[in-house]
Protein backbone atom coordinates (compact mmCIF):
# COMPACT_ATOMS: atom_id res chain seq x y z
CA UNK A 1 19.45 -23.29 -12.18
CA UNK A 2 19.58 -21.84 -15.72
CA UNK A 3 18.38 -18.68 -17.18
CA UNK A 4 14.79 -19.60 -17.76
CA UNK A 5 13.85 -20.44 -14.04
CA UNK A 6 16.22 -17.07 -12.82
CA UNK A 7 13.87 -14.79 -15.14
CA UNK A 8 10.64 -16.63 -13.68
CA UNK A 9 11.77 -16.61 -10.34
CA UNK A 10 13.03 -12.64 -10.63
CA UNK A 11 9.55 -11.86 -12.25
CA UNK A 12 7.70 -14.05 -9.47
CA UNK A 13 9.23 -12.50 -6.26
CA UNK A 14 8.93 -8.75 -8.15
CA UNK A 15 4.74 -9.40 -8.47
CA UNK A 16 5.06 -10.51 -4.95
CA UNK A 17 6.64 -6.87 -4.01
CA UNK A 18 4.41 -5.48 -6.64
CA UNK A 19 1.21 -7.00 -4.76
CA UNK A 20 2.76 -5.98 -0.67
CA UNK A 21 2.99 -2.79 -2.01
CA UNK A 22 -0.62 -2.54 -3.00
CA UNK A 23 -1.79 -3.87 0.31
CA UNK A 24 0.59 -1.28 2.09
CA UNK A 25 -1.44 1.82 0.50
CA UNK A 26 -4.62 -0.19 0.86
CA UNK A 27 -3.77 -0.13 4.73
CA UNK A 28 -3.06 3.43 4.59
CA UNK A 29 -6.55 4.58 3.25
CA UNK A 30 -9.23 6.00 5.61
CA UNK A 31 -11.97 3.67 5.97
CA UNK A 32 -14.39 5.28 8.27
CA UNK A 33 -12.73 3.11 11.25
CA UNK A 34 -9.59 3.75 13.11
CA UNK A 35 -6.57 2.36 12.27
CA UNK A 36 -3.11 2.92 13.23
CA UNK A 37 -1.81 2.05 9.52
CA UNK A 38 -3.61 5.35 8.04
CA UNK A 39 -0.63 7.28 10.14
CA UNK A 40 2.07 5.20 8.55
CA UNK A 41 2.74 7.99 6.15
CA UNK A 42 2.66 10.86 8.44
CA UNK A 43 6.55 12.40 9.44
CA UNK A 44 6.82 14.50 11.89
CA UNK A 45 9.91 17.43 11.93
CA UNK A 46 11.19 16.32 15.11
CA UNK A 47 14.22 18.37 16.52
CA UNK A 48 14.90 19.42 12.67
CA UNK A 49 14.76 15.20 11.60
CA UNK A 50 12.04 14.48 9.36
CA UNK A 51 10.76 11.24 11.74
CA UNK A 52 8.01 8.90 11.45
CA UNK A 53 5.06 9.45 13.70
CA UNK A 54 5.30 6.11 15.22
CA UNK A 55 8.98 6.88 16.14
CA UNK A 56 8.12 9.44 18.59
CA UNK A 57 4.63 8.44 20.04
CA UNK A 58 2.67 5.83 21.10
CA UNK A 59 -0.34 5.11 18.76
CA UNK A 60 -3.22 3.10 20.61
CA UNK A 61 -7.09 2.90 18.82
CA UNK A 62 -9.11 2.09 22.60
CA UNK A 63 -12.18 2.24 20.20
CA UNK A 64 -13.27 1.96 15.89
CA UNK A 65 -14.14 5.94 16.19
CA UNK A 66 -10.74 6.90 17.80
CA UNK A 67 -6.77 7.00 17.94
CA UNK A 68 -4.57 8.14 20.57
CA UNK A 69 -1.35 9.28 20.20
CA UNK A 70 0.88 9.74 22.82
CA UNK A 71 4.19 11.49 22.40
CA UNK A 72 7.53 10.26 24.31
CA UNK A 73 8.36 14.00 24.72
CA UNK A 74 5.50 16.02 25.35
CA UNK A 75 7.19 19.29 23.62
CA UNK A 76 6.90 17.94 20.26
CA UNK A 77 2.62 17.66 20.49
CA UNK A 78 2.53 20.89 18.16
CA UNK A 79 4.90 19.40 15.20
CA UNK A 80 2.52 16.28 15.68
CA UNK A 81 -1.09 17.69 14.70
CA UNK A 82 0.71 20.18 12.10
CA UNK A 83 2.29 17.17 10.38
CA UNK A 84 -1.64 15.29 10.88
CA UNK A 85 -2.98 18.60 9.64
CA UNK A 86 -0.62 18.71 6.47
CA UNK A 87 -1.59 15.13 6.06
CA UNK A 88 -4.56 14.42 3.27
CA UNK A 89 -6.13 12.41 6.07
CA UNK A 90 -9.16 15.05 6.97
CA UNK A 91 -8.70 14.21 10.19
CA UNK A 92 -8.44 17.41 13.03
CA UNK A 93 -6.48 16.32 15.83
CA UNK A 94 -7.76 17.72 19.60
CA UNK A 95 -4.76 17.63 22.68
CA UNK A 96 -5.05 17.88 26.04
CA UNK A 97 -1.03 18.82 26.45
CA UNK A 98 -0.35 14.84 27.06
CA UNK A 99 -2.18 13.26 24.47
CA UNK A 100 -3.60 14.11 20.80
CA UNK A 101 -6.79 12.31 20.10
CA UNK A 102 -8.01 11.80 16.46
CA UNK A 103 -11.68 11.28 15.91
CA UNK A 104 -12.68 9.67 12.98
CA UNK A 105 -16.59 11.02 12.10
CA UNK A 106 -18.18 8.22 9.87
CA UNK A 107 -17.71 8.88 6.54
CA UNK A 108 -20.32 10.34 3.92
CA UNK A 109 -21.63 8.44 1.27
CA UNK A 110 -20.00 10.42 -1.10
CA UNK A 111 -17.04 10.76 0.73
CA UNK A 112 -16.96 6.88 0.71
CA UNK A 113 -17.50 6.78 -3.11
CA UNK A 114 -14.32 9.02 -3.45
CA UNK A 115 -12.16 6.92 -1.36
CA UNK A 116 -13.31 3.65 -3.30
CA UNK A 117 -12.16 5.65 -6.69
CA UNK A 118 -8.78 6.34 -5.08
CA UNK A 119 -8.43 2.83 -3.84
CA UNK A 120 -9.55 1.64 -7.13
CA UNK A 121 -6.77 3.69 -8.80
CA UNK A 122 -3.64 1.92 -6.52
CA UNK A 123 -5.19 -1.34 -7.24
CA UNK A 124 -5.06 -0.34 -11.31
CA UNK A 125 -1.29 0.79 -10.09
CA UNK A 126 -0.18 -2.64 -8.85
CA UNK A 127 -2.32 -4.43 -11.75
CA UNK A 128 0.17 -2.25 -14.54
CA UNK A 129 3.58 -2.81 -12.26
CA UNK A 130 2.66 -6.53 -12.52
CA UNK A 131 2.17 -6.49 -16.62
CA UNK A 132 5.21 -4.28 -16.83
CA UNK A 133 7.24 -6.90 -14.97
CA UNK A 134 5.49 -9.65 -17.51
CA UNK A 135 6.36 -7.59 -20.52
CA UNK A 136 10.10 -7.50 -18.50
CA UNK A 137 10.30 -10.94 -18.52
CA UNK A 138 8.99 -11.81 -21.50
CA UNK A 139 11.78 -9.40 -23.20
CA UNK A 140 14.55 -11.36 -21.40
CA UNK A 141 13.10 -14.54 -22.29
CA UNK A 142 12.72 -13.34 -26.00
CA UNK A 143 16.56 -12.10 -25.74
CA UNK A 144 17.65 -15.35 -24.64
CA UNK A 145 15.52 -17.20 -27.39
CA UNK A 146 17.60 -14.36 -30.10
CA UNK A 147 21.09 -15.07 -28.69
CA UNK A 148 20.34 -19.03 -28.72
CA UNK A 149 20.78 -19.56 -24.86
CA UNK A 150 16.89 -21.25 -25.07
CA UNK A 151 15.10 -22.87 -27.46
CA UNK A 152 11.49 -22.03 -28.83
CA UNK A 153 10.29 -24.52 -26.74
CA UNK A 154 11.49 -23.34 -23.62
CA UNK A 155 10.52 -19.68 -24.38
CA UNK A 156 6.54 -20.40 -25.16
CA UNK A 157 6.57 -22.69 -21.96
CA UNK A 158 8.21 -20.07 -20.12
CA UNK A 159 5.53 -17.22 -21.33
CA UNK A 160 2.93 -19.11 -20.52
CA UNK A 161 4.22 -19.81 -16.95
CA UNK A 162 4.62 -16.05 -16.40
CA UNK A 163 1.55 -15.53 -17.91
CA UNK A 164 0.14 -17.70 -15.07
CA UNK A 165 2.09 -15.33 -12.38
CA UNK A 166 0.75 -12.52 -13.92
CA UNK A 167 -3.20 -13.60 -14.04
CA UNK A 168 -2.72 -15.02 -10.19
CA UNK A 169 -1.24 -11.91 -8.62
CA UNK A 170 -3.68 -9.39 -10.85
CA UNK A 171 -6.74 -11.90 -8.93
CA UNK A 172 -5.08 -11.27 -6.05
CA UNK A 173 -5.22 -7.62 -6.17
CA UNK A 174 -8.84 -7.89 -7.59
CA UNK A 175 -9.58 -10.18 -4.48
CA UNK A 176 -7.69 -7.25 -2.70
CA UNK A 177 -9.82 -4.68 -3.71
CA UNK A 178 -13.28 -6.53 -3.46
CA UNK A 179 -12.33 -6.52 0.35
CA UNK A 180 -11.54 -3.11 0.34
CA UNK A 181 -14.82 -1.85 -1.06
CA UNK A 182 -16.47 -3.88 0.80
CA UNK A 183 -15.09 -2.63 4.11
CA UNK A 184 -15.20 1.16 2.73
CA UNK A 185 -19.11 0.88 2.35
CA UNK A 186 -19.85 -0.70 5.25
CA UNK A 187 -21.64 1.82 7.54
């Protein structure tokens, strides 16, 4: 394999992170329906270790309006809801000493135009990490070109075939975030 396909390849599988990284904070953004993702982000001070909430409960959503979160060890139900409340979810959690419940009200209109600006703003995140990795690539390529290890040839060809990464993961976040509207407006 020479140099050419290694800085492709590099570029290629760092727009891939680029674009699972965009779909991991699309997951985590309130969408007027339950989901377990939103909580991803949530640590809990657990015996003095920071810990993630899903490594010390049980998160179930019986219904679209409502998670349930069930502790191993009931003791640690107050560090729970303080970590939800210090959370930007918005969410108040409500326990009955075995189980915190979390109900999601249905979202505002305007409340739903704010989240579609934040989600609009990680999708304008992952579009810039892939162009910087382009711009990346394109430097190495350019190097190589300088020092002689690749002709001109082989440098506009390679361009172009990053360019090609570039444009299909920045549709793929587009596509991304079409969905993500989409499901944020729906009442």
């Amino acid at each position: 394999m020479n140099d050419v396909s290694l800085i492709i390849n590099d570029a290629v599988d760092k727009m891939k992170k680029g674009l699972t990284a965009v779909g991991a904070e699309f997951r985590t953004v309130r969408t007027g329906r339950a989901s377990a993702a939103i909580l991803d982000r949530v640590i809990v001070d657990y015996y003095g270790t920071q810990s993630p909430l899903k490594a010390v409960a049980n998160i179930v959503v019986p219904e679209p309006q409502l998670i349930v979160i069930q502790p191993w060890d009931k003791s640690v139900i107050p560090d729970i809801e303080r970590a939800i409340l210090q959370s930007d979810l918005g969410i108040t959690p409500s326990n009955d000493g075995k189980i915190i419940r979390l109900p999601f009200p249905p979202l505002t209109e305007e409340r739903r135009k704010e989240i579609v600006k934040i989600v609009r703003k990680y999708a304008e995140n992952g579009r810039v990490s892939i162009r910087n990795i382009r711009r990346e690539a394109n430097d190495h390529l350019r190097h190589a070109e300088k020092d002689k290890e690749i002709s001109e040839d082989d440098l506009r060809r390679a361009q172009e075939q990053i360019q090609e990464h570039t444009d299909k993961y920045i549709a793929e976040i587009d596509e991304m975030l079409k969905a993500k509207e989409k499901e944020i407006m729906e009442v």
